[in-house]
C-alpha atoms as a PDB file:
ATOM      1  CA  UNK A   1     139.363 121.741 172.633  1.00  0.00           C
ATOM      2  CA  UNK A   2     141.561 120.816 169.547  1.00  0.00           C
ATOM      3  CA  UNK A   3     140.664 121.657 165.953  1.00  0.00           C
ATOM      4  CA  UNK A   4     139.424 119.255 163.498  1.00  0.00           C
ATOM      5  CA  UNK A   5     141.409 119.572 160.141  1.00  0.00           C
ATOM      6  CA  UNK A   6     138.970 120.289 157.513  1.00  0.00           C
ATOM      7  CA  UNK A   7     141.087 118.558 154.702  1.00  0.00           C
ATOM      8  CA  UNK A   8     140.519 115.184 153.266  1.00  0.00           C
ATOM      9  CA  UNK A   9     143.316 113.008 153.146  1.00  0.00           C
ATOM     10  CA  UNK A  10     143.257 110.651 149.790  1.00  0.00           C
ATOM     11  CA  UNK A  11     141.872 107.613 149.386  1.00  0.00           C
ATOM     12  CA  UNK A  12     144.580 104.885 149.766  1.00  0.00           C
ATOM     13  CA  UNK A  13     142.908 102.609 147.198  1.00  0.00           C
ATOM     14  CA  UNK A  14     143.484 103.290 143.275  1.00  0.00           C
ATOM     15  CA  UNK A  15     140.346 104.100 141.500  1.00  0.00           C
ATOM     16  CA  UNK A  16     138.988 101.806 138.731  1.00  0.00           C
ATOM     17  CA  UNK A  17     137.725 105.032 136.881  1.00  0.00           C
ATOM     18  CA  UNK A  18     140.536 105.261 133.930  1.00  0.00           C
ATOM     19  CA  UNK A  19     139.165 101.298 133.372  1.00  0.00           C
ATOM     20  CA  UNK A  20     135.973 102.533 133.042  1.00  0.00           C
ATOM     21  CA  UNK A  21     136.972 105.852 130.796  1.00  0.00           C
ATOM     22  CA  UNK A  22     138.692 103.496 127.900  1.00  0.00           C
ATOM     23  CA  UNK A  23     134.997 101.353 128.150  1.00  0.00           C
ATOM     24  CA  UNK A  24     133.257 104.264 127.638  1.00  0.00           C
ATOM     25  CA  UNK A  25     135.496 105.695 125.443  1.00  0.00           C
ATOM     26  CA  UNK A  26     134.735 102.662 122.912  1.00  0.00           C
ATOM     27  CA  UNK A  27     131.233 102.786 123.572  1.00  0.00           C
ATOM     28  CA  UNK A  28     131.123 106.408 122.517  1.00  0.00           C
ATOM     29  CA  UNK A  29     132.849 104.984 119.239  1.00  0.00           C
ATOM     30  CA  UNK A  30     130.722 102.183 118.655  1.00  0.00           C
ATOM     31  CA  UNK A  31     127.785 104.948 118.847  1.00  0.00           C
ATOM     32  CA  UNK A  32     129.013 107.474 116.281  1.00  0.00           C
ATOM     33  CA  UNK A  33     129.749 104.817 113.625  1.00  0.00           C
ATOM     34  CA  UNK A  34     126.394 103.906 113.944  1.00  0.00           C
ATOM     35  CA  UNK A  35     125.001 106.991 113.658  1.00  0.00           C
ATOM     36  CA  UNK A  36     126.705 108.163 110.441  1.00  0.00           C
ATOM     37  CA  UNK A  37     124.474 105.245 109.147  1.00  0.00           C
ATOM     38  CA  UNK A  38     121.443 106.983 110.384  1.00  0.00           C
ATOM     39  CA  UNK A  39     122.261 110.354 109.806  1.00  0.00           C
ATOM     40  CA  UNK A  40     123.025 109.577 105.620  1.00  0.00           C
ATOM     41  CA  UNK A  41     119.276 108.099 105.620  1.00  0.00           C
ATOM     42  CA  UNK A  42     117.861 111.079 107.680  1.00  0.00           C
ATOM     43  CA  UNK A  43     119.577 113.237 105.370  1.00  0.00           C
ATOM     44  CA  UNK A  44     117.869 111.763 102.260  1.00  0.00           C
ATOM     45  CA  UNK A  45     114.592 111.387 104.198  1.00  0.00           C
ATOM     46  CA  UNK A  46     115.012 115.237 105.073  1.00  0.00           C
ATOM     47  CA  UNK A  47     116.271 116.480 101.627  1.00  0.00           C
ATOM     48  CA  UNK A  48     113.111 114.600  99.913  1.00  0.00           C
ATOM     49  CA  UNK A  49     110.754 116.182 102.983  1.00  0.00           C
ATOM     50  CA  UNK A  50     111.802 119.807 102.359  1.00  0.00           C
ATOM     51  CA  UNK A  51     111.564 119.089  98.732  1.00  0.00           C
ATOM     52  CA  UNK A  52     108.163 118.345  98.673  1.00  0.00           C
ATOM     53  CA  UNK A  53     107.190 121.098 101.160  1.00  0.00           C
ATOM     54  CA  UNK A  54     108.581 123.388  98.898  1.00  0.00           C
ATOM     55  CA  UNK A  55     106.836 122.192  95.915  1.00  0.00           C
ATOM     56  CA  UNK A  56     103.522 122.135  98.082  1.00  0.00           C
ATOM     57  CA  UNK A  57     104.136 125.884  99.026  1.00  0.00           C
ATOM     58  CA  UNK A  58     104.641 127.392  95.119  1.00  0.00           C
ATOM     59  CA  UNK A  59     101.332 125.314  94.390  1.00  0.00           C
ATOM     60  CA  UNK A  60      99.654 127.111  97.275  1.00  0.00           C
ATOM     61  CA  UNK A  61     101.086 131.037  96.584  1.00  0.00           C
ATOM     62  CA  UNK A  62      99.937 129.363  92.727  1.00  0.00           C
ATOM     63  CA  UNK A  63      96.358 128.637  94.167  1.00  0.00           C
ATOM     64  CA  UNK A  64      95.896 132.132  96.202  1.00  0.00           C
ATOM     65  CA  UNK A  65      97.352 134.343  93.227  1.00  0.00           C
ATOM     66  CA  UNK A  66      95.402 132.363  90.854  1.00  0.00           C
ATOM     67  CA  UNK A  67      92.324 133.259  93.139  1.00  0.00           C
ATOM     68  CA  UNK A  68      93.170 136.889  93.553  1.00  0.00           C
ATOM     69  CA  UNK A  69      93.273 137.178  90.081  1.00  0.00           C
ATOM     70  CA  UNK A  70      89.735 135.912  89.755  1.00  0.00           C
ATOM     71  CA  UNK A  71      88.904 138.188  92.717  1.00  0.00           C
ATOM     72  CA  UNK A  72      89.808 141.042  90.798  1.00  0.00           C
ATOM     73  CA  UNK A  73      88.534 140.497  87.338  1.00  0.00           C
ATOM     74  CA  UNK A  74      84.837 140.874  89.108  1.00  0.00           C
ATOM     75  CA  UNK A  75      84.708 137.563  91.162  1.00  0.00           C
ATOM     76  CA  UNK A  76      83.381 137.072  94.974  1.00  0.00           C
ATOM     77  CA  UNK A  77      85.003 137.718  98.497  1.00  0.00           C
ATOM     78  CA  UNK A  78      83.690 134.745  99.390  1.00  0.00           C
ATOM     79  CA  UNK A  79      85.187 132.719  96.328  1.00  0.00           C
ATOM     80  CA  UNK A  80      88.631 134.339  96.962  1.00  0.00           C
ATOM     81  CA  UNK A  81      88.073 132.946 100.739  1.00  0.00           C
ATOM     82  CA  UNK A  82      86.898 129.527  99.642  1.00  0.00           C
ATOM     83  CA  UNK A  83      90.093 129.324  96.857  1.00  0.00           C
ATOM     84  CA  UNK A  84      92.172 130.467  99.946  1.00  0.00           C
ATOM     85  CA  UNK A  85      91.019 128.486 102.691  1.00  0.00           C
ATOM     86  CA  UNK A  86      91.171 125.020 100.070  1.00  0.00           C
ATOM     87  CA  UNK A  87      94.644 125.829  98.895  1.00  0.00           C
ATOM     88  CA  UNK A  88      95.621 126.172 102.757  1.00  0.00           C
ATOM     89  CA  UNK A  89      93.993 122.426 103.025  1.00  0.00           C
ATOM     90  CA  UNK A  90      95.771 120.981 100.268  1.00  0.00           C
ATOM     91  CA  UNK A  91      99.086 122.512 101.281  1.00  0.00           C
ATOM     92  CA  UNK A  92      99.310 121.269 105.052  1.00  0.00           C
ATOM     93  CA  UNK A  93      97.830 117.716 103.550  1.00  0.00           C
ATOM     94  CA  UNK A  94     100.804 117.297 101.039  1.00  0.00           C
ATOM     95  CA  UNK A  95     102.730 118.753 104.247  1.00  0.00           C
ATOM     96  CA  UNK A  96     101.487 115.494 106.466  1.00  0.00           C
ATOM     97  CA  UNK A  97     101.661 113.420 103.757  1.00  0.00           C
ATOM     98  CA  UNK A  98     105.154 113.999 103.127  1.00  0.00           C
ATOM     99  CA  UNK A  99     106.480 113.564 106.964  1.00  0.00           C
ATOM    100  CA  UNK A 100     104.624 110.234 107.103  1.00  0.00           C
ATOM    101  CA  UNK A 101     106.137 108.940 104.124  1.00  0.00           C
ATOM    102  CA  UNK A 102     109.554 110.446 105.020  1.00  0.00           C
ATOM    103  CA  UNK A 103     109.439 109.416 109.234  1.00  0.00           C
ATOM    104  CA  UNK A 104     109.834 113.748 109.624  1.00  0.00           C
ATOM    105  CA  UNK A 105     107.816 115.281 112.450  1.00  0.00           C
ATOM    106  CA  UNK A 106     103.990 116.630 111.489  1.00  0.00           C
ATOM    107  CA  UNK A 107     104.905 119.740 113.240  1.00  0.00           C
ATOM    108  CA  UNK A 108     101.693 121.998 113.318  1.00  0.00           C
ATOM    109  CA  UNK A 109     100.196 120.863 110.034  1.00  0.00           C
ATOM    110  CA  UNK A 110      97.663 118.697 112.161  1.00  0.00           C
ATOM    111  CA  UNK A 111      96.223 122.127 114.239  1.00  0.00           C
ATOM    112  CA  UNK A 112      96.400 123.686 111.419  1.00  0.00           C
ATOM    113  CA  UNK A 113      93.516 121.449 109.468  1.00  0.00           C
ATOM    114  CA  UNK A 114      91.860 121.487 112.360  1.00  0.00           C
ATOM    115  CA  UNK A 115      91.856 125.372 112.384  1.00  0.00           C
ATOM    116  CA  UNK A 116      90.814 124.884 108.652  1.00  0.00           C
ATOM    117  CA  UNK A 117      88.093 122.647 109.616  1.00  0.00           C
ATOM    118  CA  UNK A 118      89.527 120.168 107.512  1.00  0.00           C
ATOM    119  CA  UNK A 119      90.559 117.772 110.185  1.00  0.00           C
END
């Protein structure tokens, strides 16, 4: 019984694949030119999104110290959690309002209202 050699002799026909390389090559080019375009809008659509977040968080740590405040010069538990629990509201709805107008992801803002009962 002979042995089979277990090497592969090449293939006698050239491949087409450096043809196909230099295609995709330019393709690859053709998509990275057009995404520079995309990213510089993305960038301003992000920069004005975490803007506005931003703003929307000082009002709320605004809203909850302006609350505590009240809390402690002889107002209600139940007022600081009302102040509390509205300032969360208003913050996550400036938070969606600000990723619709600016095509960003909700992220958890939604659950959260929910959670809030807001939604």
């Amino acid at each position: 019984m002979a042995k089979r050699s277990h090497t592969r002799e090449p293939d006698d026909e050239p491949d087409a694949e450096p043809a196909a390389e230099n295609d995709e090559l330019e393709q690859q080019a053709e998509v990275e030119e057009q995404d520079v375009v995309i990213s510089l809008a993305s960038q301003a659509q992000t920069t004005a999104h975490v803007q506005a977040v931003t703003i929307a968080k000082g009002t709320l740590q605004a809203s909850v110290a302006g609350a505590i405040a009240t809390k402690n010069a002889g107002g209600t538990a139940a007022a600081l959690t009302t102040a509390v629990k509205n300032a969360d509201i208003a913050y996550y709805q400036s938070v969606i309002a600000s990723a619709q107008a600016n095509g960003m992801p909700v992220g958890g803002a939604i659950d959260a209202l929910k959670q809030l009962g807001a939604a």
